[in-house]
Protein backbone atom coordinates (compact mmCIF):
# COMPACT_ATOMS: atom_id res chain seq x y z
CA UNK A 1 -150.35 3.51 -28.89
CA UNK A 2 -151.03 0.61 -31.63
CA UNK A 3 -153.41 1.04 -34.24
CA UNK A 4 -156.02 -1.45 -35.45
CA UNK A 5 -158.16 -1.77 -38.06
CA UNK A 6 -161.79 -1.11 -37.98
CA UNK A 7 -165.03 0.93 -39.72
CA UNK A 8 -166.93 4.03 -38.95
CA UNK A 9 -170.55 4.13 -40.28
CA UNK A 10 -172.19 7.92 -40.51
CA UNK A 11 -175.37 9.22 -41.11
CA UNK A 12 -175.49 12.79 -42.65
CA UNK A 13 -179.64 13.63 -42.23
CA UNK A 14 -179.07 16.75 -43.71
CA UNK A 15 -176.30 16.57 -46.55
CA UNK A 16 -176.47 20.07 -47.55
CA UNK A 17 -175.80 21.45 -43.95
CA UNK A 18 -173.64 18.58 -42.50
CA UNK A 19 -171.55 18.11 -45.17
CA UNK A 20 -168.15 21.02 -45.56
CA UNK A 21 -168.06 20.33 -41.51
CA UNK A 22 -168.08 16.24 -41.48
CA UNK A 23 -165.39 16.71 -44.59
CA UNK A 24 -163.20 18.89 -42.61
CA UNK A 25 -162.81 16.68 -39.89
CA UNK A 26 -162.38 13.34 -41.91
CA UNK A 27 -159.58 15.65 -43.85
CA UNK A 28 -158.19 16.03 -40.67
CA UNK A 29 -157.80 12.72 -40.13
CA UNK A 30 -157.03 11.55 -43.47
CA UNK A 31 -154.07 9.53 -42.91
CA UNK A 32 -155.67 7.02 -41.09
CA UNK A 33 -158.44 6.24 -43.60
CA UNK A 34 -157.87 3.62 -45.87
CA UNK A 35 -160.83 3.52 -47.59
CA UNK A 36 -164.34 5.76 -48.14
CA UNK A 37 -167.59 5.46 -49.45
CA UNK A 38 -169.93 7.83 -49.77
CA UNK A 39 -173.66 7.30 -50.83
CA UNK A 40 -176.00 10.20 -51.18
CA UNK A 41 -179.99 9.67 -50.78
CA UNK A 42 -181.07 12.00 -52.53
CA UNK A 43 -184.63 11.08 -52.15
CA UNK A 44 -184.29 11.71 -48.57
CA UNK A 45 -181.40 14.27 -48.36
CA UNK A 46 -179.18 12.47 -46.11
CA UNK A 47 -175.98 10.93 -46.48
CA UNK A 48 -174.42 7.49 -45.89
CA UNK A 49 -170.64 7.28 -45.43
CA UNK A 50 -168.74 4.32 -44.65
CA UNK A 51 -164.67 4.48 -43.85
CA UNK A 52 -162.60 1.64 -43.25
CA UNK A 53 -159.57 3.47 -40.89
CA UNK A 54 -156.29 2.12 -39.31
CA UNK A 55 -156.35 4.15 -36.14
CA UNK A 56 -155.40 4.21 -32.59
CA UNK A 57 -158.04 4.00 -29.87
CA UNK A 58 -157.42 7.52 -29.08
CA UNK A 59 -157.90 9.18 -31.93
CA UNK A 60 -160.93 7.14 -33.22
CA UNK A 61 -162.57 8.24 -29.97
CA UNK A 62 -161.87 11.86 -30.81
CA UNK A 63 -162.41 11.74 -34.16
CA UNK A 64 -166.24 10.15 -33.75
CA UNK A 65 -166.76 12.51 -31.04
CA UNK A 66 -166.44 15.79 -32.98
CA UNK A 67 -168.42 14.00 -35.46
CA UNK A 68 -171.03 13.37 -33.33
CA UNK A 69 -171.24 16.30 -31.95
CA UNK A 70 -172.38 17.98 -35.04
CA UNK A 71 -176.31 18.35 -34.72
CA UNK A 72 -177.80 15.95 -37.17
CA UNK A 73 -175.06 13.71 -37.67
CA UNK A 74 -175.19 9.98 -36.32
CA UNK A 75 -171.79 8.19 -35.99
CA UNK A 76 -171.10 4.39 -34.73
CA UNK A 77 -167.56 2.56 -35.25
CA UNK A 78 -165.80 -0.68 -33.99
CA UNK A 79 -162.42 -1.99 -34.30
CA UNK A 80 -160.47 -5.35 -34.62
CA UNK A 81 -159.43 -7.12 -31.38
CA UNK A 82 -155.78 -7.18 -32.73
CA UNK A 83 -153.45 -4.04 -33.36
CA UNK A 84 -153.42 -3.67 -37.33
CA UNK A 85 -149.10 -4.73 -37.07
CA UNK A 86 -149.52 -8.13 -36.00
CA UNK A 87 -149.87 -10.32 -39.11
């Protein structure tokens, strides 16, 4: 399966908590992240992070579902219309 480029957006409402699991599973899949931001609110005790991935379909799917299916944690993603080897 090709892999195309695209970005993950997740919402950590509870840093504190959320945090070692969300980290395990984006170490998991740490080859297919090319870049990550990560903005604490501390004022609110949440948690932005952004990742820009190369990933196939497939494991993007997987990978936002066991986010998501961490209580508290809010995921959405998208991906480029092209496969990431075509320029």
């Amino acid at each position: 399966m090709e892999k195309r480029l695209g970005f993950v957006g997740i919402i950590l409402e509870d840093r504190k908590k959320q945090a070692d699991a969300v980290n395990k599973i984006l170490s998991d899949y740490g080859e297919n992240i090319v870049a990550r931001v990560g903005l604490p609110y501390k004022e609110k005790n949440c948690s932005v992070i952004t990742l820009t991935v190369d990933i196939t379909t497939d494991d993007l799917g997987t990978m936002t579902g066991r986010l998501g299916n961490i209580a508290g944690v809010s995921v959405k993603s998208a991906l480029s219309k092209q496969n990431s080897q075509n320029k």
